[in-house]
N, C-alpha and C. Protein backbone atom coordinates (compact mmCIF):
# COMPACT_ATOMS: atom_id res chain seq x y z
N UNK A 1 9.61 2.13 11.33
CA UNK A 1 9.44 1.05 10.38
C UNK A 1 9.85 -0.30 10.98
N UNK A 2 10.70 -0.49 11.66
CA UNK A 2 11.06 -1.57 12.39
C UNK A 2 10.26 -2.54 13.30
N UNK A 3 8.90 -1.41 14.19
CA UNK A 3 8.17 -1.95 14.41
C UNK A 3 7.11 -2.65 13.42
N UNK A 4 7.08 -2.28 12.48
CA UNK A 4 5.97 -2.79 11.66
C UNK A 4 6.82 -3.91 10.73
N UNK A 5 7.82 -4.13 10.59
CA UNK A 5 8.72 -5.08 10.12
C UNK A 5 7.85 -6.55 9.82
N UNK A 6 7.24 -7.20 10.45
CA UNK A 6 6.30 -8.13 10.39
C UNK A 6 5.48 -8.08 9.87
N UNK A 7 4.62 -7.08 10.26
CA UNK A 7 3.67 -7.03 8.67
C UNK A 7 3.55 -6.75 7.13
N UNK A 8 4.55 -5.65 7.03
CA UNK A 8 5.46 -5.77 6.03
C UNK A 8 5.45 -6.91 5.19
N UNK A 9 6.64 -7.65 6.07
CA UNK A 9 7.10 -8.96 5.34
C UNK A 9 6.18 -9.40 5.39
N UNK A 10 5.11 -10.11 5.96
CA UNK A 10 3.67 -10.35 5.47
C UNK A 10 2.92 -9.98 4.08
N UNK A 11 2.89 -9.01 3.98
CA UNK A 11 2.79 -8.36 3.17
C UNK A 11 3.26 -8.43 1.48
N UNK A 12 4.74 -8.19 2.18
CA UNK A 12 5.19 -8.57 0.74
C UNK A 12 5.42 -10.37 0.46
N UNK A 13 5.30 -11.18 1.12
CA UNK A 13 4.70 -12.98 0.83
C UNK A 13 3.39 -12.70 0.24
N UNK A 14 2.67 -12.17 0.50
CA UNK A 14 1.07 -11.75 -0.08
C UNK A 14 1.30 -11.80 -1.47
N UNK A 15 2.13 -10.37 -1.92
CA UNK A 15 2.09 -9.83 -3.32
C UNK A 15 3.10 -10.76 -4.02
N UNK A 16 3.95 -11.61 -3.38
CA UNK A 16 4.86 -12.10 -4.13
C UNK A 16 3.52 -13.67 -4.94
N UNK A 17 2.83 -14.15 -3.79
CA UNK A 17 2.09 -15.12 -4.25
C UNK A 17 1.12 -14.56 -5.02
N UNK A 18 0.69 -13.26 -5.04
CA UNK A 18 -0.05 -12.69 -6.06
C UNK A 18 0.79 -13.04 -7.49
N UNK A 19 1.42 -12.19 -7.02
CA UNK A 19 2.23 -12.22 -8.78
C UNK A 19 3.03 -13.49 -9.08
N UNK A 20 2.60 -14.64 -8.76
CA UNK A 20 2.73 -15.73 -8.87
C UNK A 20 2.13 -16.72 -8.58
N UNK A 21 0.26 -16.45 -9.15
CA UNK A 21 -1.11 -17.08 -8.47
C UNK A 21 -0.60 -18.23 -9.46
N UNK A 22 -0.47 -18.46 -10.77
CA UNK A 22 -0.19 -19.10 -11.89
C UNK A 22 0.50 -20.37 -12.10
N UNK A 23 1.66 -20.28 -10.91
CA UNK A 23 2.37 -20.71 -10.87
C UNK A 23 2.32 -22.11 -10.32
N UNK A 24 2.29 -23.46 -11.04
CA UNK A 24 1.76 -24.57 -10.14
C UNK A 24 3.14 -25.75 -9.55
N UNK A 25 3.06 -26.08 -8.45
CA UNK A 25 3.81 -26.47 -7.72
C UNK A 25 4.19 -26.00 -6.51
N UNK A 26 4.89 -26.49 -5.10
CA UNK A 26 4.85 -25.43 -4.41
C UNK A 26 6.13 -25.16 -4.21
N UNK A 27 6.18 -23.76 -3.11
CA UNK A 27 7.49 -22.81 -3.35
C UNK A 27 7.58 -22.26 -2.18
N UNK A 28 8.69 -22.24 -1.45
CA UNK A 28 8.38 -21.29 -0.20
C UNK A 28 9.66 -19.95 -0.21
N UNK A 29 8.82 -18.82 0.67
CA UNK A 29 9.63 -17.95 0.82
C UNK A 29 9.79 -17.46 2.37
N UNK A 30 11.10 -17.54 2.72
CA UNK A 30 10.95 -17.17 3.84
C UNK A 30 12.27 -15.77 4.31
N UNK A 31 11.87 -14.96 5.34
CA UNK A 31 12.18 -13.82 5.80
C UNK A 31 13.31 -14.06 6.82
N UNK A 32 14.62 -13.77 7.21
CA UNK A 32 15.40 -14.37 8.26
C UNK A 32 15.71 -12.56 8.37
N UNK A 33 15.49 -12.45 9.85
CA UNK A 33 15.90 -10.83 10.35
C UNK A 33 16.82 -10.86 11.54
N UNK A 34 17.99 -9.66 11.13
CA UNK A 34 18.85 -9.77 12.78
C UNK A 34 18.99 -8.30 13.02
N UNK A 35 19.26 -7.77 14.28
CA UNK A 35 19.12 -6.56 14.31
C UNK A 35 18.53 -5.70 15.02
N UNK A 36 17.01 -6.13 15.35
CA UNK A 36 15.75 -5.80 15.48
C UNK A 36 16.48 -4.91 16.70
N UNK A 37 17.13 -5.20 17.61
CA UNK A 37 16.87 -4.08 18.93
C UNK A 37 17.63 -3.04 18.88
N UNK A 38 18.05 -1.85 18.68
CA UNK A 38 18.80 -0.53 18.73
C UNK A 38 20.48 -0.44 19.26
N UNK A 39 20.83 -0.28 18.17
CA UNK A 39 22.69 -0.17 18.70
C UNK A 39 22.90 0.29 19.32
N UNK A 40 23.99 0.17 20.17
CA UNK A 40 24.56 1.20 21.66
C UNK A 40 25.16 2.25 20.79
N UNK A 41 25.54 2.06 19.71
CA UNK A 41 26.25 3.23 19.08
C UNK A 41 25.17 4.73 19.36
N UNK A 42 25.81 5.61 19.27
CA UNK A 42 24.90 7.01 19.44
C UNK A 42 25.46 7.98 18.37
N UNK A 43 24.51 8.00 17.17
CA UNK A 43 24.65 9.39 16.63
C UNK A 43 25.00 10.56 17.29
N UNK A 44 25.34 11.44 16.76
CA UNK A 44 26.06 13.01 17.20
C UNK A 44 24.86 13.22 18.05
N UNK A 45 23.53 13.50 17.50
CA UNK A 45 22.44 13.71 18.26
C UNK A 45 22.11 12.91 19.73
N UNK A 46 22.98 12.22 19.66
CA UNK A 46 22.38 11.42 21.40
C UNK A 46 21.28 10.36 20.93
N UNK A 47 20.77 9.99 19.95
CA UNK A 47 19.85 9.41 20.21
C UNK A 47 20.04 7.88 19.36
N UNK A 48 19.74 6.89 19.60
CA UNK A 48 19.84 5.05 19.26
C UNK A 48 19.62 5.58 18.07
N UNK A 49 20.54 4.49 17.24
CA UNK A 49 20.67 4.17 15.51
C UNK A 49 19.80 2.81 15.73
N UNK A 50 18.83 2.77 15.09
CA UNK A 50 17.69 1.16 14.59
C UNK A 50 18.79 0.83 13.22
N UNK A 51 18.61 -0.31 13.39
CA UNK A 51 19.31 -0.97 12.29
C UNK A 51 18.53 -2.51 12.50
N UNK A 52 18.23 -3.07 11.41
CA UNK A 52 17.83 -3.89 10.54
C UNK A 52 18.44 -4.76 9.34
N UNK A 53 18.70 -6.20 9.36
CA UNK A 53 18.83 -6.90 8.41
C UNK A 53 18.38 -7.98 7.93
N UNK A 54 18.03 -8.24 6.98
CA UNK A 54 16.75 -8.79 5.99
C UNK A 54 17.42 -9.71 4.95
N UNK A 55 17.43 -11.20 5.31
CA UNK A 55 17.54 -12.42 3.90
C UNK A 55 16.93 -12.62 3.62
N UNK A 56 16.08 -12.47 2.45
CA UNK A 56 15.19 -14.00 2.03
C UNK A 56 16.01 -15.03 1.42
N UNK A 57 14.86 -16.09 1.23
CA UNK A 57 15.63 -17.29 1.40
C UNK A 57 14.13 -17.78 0.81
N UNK A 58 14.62 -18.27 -0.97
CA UNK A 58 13.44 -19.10 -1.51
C UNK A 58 14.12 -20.59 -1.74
N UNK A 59 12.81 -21.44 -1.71
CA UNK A 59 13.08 -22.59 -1.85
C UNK A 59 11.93 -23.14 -3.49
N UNK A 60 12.16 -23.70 -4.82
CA UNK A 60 11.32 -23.63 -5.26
C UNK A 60 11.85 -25.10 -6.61
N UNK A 61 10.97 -25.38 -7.51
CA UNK A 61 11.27 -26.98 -7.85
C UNK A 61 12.10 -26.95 -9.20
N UNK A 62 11.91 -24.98 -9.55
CA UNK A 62 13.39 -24.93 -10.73
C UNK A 62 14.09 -23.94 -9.77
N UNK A 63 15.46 -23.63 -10.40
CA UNK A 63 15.97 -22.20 -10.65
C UNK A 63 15.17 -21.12 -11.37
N UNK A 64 14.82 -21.30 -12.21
CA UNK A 64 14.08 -20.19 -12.84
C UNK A 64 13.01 -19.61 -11.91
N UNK A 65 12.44 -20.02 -11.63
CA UNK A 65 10.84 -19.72 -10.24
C UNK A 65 11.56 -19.31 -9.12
N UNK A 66 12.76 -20.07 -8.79
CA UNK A 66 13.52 -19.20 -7.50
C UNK A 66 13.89 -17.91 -7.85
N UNK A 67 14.27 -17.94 -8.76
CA UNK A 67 14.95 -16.72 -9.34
C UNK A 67 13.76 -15.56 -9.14
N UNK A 68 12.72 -15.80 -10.37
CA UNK A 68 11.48 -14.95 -10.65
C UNK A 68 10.95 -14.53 -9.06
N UNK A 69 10.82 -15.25 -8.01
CA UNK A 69 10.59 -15.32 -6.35
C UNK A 69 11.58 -14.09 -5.79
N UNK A 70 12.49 -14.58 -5.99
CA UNK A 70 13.66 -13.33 -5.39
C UNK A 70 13.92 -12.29 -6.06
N UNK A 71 13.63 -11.92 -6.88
CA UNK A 71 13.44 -10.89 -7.80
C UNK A 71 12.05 -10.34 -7.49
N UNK A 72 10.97 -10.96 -7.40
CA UNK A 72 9.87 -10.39 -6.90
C UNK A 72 9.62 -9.68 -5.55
N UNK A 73 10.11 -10.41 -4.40
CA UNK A 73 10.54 -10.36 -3.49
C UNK A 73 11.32 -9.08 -2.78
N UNK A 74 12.27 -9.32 -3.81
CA UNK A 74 13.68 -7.64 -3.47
C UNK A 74 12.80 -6.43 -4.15
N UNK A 75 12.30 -6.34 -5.00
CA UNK A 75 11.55 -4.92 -5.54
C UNK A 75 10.33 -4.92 -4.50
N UNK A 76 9.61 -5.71 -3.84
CA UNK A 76 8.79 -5.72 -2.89
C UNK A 76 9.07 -5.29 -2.09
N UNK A 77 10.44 -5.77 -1.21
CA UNK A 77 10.65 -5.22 0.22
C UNK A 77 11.42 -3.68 0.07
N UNK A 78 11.84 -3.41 -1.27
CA UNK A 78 12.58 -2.35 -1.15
C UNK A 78 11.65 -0.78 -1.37
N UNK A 79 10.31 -1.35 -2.03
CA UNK A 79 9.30 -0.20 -2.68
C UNK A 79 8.16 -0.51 -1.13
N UNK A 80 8.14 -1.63 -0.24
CA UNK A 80 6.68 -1.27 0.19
C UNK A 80 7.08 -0.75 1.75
N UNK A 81 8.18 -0.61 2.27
CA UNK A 81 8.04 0.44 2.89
C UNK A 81 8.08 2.27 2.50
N UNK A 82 8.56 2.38 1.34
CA UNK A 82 7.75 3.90 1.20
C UNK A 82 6.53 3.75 0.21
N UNK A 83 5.70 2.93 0.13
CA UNK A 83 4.88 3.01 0.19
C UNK A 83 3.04 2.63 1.42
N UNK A 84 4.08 1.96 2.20
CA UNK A 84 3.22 1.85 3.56
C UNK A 84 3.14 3.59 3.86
N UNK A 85 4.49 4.39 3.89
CA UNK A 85 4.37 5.86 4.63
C UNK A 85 3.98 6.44 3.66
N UNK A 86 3.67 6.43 2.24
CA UNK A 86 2.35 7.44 1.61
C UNK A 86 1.13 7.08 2.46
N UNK A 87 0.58 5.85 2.39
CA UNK A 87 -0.57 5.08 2.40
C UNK A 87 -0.90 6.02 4.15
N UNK A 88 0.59 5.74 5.12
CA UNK A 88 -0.15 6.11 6.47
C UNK A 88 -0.27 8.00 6.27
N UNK A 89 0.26 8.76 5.69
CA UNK A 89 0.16 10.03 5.85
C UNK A 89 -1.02 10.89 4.89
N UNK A 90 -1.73 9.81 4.32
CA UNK A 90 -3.05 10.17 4.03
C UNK A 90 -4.37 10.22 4.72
């Protein structure tokens, strides 16, 4: 999943501006990631722990729309990676 991390978050900016076509003014959302390369730590098994960490960070012209953004946002990134791995094991 880590590799695909980018499109993903792509992804979920997509559906967030979906579910907020309506919405007039503009608004930005952006993705800040640290992590990306494999800990020296070693599970019992011998093999690299991936680890990943994920801010967003909205900018928007109320509170309320930031809010509705980051709320859209967190149920996005947290549901569309298991749903990318239904989608690929079909």
């Amino acid at each position: 999943m880590i590799r695909q991390l980018d499109s993903m978050l792509e992804r979920v900016k997509l559906y967030v501006t979906e579910q907020h076509k309506d919405v007039h003014g503009q608004w930005e959302l952006q993705f800040h990631t640290w992590g990306r390369l494999e800990k020296t730590d070693q599970p019992d098994n011998g093999s690299p722990v991936p680890e990943v960490f994920i801010i967003g960070e909205v900018l928007a012209p109320t509170q309320d729309l930031a809010t509705s953004l980051a709320a859209t946002a967190k149920v996005a990134t947290t549901v569309m990676p298991i749903l990318t791995r239904l989608m690929v094991k079909r």
